[in-house]
Each structure stands twice: as structure tokens, then as C-alpha cells.
Protein backbone atom coordinates (compact mmCIF):
# COMPACT_ATOMS: atom_id res chain seq x y z
CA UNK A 1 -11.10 18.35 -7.46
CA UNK A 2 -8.87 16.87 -10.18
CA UNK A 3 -8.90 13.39 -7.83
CA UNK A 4 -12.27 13.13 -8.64
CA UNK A 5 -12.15 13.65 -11.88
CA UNK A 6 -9.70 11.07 -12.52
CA UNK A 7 -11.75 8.78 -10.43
CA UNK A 8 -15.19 9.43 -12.50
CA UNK A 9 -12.76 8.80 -15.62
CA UNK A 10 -11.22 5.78 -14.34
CA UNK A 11 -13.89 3.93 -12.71
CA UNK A 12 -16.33 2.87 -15.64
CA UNK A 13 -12.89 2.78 -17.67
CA UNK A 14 -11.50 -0.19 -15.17
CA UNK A 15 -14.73 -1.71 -14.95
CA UNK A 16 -15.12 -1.63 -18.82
CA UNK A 17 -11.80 -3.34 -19.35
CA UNK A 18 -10.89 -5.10 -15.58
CA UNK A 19 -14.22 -6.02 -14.16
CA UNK A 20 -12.64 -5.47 -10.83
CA UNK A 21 -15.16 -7.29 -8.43
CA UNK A 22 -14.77 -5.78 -4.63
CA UNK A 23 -15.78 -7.05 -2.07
CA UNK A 24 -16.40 -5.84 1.66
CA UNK A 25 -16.26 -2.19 0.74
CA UNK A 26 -18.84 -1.92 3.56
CA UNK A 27 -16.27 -2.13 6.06
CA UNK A 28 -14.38 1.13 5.33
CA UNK A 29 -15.35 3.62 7.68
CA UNK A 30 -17.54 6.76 6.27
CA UNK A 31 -15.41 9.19 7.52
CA UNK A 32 -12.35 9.54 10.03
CA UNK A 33 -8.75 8.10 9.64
CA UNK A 34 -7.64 4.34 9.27
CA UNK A 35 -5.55 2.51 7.49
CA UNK A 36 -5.73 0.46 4.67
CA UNK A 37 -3.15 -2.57 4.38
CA UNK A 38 -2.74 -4.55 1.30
CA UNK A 39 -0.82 -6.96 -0.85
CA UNK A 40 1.29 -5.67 -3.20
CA UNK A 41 1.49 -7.93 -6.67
CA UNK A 42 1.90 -5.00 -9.34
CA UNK A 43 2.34 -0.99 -9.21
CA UNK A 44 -1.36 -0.92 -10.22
CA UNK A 45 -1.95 -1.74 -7.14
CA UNK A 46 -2.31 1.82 -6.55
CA UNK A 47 -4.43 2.83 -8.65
CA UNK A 48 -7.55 -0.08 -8.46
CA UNK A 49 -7.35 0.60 -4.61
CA UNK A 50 -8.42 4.66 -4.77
CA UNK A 51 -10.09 4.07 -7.84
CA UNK A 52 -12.58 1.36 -7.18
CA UNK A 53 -13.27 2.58 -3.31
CA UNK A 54 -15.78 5.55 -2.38
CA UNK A 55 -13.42 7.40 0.06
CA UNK A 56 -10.31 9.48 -1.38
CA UNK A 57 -7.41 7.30 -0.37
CA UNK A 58 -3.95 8.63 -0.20
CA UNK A 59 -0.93 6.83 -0.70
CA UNK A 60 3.04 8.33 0.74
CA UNK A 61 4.74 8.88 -2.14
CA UNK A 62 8.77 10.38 -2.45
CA UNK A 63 8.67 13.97 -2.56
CA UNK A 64 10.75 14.00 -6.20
CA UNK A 65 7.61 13.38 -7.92
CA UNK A 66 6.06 16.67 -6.66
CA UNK A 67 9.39 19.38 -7.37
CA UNK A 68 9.38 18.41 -11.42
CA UNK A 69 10.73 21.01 -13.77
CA UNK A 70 9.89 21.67 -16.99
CA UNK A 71 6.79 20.66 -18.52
CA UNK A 72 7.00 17.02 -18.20
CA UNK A 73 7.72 17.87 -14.43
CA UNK A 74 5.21 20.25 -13.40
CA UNK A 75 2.79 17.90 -15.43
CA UNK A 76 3.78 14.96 -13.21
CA UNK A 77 3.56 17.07 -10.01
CA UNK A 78 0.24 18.45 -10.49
CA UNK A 79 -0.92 14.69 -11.37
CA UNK A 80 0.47 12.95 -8.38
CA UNK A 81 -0.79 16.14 -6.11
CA UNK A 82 -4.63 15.73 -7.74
CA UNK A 83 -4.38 11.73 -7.10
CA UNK A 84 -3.56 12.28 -3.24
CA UNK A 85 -0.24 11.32 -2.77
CA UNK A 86 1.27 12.64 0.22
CA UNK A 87 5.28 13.97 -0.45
CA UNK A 88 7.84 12.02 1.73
CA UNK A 89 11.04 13.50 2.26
CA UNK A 90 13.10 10.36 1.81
CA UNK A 91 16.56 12.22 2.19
CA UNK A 92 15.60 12.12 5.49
CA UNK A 93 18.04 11.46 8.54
CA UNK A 94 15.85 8.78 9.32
CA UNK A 95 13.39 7.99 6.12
CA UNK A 96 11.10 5.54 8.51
CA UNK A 97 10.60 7.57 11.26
CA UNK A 98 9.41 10.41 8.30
CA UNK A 99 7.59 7.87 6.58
CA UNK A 100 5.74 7.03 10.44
CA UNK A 101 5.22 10.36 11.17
CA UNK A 102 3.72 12.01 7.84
CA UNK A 103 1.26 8.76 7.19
CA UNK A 104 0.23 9.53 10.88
CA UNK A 105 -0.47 13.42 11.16
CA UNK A 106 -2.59 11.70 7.50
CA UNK A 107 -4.45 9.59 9.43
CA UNK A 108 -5.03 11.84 12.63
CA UNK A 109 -6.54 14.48 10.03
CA UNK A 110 -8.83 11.51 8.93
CA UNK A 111 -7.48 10.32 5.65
CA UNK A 112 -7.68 6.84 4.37
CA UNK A 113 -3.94 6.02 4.12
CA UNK A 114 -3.17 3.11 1.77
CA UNK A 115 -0.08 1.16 3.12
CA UNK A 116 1.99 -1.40 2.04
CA UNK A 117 3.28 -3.86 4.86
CA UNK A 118 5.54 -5.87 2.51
CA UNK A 119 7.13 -2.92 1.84
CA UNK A 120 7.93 -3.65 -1.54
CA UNK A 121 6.23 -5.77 -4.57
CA UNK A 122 5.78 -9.04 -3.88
CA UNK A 123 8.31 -10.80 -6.58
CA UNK A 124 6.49 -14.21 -6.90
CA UNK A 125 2.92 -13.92 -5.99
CA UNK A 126 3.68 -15.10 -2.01
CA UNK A 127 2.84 -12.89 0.78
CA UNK A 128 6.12 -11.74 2.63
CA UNK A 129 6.72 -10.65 6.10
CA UNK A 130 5.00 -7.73 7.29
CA UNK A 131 7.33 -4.36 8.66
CA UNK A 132 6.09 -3.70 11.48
CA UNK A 133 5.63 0.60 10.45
CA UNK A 134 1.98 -0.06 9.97
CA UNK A 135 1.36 -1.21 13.32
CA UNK A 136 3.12 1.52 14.64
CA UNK A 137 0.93 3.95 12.65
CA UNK A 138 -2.02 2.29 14.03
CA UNK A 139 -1.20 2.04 18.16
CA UNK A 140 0.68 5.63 17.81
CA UNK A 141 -3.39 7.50 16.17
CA UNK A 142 -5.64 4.48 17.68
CA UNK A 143 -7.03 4.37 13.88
CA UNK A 144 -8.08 1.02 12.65
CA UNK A 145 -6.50 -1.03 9.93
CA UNK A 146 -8.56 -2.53 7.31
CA UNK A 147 -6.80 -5.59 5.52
CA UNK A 148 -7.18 -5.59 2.10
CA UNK A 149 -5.99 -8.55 -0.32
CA UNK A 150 -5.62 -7.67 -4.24
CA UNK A 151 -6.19 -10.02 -7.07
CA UNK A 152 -5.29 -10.14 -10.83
CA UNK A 153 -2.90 -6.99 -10.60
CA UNK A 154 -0.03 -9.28 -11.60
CA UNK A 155 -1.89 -10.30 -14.70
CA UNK A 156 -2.63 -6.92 -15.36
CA UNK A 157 1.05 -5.33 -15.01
CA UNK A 158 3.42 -7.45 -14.37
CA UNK A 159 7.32 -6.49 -12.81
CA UNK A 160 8.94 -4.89 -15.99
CA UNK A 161 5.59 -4.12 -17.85
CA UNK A 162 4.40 -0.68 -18.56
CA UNK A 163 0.99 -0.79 -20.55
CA UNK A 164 -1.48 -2.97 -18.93
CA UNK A 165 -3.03 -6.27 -20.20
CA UNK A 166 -6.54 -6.87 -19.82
CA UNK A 167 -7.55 -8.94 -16.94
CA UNK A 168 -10.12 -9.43 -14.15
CA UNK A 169 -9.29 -8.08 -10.95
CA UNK A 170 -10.72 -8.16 -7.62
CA UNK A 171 -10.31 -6.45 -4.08
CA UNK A 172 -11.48 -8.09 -0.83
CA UNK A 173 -11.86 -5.50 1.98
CA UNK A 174 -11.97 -7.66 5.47
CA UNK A 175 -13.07 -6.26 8.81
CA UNK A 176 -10.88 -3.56 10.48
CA UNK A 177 -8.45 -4.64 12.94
CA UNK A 178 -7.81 -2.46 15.94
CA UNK A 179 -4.48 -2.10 17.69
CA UNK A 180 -3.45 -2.42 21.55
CA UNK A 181 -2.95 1.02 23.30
CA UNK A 182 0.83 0.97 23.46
CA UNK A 183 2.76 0.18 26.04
CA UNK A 184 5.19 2.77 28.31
CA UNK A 185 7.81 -0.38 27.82
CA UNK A 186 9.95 -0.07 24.64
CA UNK A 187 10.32 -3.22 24.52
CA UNK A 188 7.08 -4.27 24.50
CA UNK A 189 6.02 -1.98 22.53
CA UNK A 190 7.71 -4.03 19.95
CA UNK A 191 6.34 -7.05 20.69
CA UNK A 192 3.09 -5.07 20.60
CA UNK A 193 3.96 -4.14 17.18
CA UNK A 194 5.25 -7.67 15.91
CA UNK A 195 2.65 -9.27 17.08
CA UNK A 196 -0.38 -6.98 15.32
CA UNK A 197 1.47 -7.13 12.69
CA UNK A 198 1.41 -10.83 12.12
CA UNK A 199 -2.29 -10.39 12.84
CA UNK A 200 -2.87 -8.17 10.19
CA UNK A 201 -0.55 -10.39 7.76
CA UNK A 202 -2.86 -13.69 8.56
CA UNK A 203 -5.84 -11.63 7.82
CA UNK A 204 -4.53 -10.27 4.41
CA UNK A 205 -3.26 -13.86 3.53
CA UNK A 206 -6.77 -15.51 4.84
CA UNK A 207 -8.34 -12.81 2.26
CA UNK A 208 -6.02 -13.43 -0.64
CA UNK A 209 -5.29 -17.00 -0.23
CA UNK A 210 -1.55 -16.57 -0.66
CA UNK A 211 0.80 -18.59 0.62
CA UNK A 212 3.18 -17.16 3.47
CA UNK A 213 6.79 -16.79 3.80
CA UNK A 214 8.84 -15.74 6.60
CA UNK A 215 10.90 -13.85 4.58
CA UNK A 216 11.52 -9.42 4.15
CA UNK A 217 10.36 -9.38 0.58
CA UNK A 218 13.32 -6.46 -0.36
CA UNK A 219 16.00 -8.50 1.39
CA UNK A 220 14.84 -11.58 -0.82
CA UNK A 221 14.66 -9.70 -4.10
CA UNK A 222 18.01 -8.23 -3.18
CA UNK A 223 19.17 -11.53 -2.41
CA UNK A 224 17.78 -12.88 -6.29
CA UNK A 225 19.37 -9.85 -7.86
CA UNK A 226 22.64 -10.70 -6.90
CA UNK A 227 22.52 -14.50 -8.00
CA UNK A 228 21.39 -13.52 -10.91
CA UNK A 229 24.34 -11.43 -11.35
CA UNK A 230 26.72 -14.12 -10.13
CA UNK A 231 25.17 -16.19 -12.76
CA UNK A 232 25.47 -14.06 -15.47
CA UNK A 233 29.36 -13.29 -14.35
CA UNK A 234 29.40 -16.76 -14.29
């Protein structure tokens, strides 16, 4: 209940101030699981996607955020619970493998699942290299995956920013993409997975007209961070 009442607050309250224009909404199934895969420009990101669609779309989110104390905590946990975020136990032996397994039991109960492929913020406005977890997702439920390109996020919140500026922002919605039935090879399996995801990264960089590097967006921003320390040590 209380993710729909955040929605009816937000929605004419983004459209008031963002005049988010979205496109291809059409193409998200009525009801059963897929997943939707989008750029990420700006932690907002998260919030125009749900907020601007029909369906309830949940995002994985780190399981800290739902075991606050105090006030303040049991505030924030009740929040991110009512907005549909799914807990992730990221002390996990293996994180990934939890991350793969709790988006998919999400999608095989028919939830919209809002994914990331980058895996991280995009630090100059390019699109990165898709991981290839998504695809996984995908061939391991037979959902479909919906590319999804935002716009004007980066205006809105920039890295570092906390209180939004006002900007235009739109979200294109292409046609869902549907993966291979997986193969009993491991290995191919991986190239199974590789090569939808590079699919799904051409479609989501047709969409949002971003240029395309063939580069892990966390290993490049980890990269930056430390020249910018050897510059400053410098």
C-alpha cells in the first residue's frame, strides 16, 4: 500500500517539476515477470523508473537499509520496504550468485525487476560494458528483458549532489528482448550470456544515443580514483 501512495504523491510531483516524457511504456508486459535494463546516469534513476511506469517495479537493494535502529532506522526500513526494494544479503559467500538468485525467485513470482547492467553509475555520460548477471537472470526464468535508456537524470542529480535541480527528463522503453534457452555446456552458456548481453547493451545505447565503451564502468572509476589520488600526492 504505502508504494502506491508514494507513487500517487510522486507522479504529478515529477511531472510538475521534471516533465519526464516516456516513451514505449506500451511494451511492458501487463502482468508476469521480466526484466527491466537501463542506463544508469544518476541515483534518481531509481526513482523516475517505478515512479513514472504503471507496474510496481522493484529494485535489489543491500539488506542494511531494511535492519535500521532507532528512529531514523526503522523510518528508513519501512520506506525502502513500501518502495519495493528487495533485501540482498551482500555479506554473502558469493554476493553475485545472491544477487542472481534473489532478482530471479523476483522475477519467477512475476515482478518487474529493475536492473542495472553497468553495474554501477555511469561516471561520464557513456554507456559501459554490460555484466553479464542480467542475462543470466533472463535464460535461468525465460522472462524477457525490456531495455530501457534514461535521459536528463544527470542534470537532475548529478555524482555528489543530494537535492535535485530541475530538469526535463525522459524514459524510452524499447521492445523486450528474449533470451536463448541455455545451454547444458558451461561454456557456452557464457558465450550465451556475453553475447545477449551485448544485444541488450546495443539496444539500450540505440535508445539513449550514448556513445559506447568497452570498458567495466567500476574498474574505470576505480581506475580515476586512484589518479586522482596520485595527483593530489603528487
Amino acid at each position: 500500500m504505502f508504494y502506491w501512495v508514494v507513487k500517487v504523491v510522486l507522479r504529478p510531483l515529477f511531472q510538475l517539476c521534471f516533465r519526464p516524457v516516456v516513451t514505449g511504456a506500451h511494451h511492458i508486459p501487463r502482468r508476469g515477470g521480466a526484466l527491466l535494463a537501463s542506463n544508469h546516469l544518476s541515483m534518481c534513476d531509481s526513482l523516475f523508473l517505478p515512479v513514472m511506469t504503471r507496474r510496481r517495479v522493484s529494485f535489489l537493494a543491500k539488506s542494511e537499509y531494511f535492519t535500521g535502529r532507532g528512529v531514523r532506522g526503522r523510518l528508513k526500513a519501512a520506506f525502502v520496504r513500501g518502495t519495493g526494494l528487495i533485501p540482498l544479503d551482500r555479506d554473502d559467500a558469493d554476493a553475485a550468485a545472491a544477487a542472481l538468485a534473489t532478482g530471479a525467485r523476483a522475477v519467477k513470482a512475476g515482478m518487474l525487476l529493475g536492473v542495472y547492467p553497468e553495474g554501477t553509475r555511469s561516471p561520464d555520460g557513456r554507456l559501459y560494458r554490460g555484466k553479464t548477471g542480467v542475462a543470466r537472470m533472463a535464460m535461468s526464468t525465460g522472462v524477457p528483458v525490456l531495455p530501457v535508456a534514461m535521459s536528463g537524470t544527470e542534470r537532475v542529480q548529478p555524482i555528489g549532489r543530494v537535492l535535485p535541480r530541475l530538469a526535463r527528463v525522459g524514459v524510452r522503453i524499447g521492445p523486450p528482448l528474449y533470451p536463448p534457452p541455455p545451454a547444458a555446456d558451461p561454456d557456452v552458456r557464457r558465450r550465451q550470456a556475453r553475447d545477449f548481453t551485448d544485444r541488450l547493451m546495443a539496444a539500450i545505447a540505440q535508445l539513449s544515443g550514448q556513445p559506447r565503451v568497452d570498458l567495466d564502468a567500476a574498474e574505470h572509476k576505480a581506475q580515476l580514483a586512484a589518479l586522482r589520488r596520485a595527483d593530489r600526492a603528487g
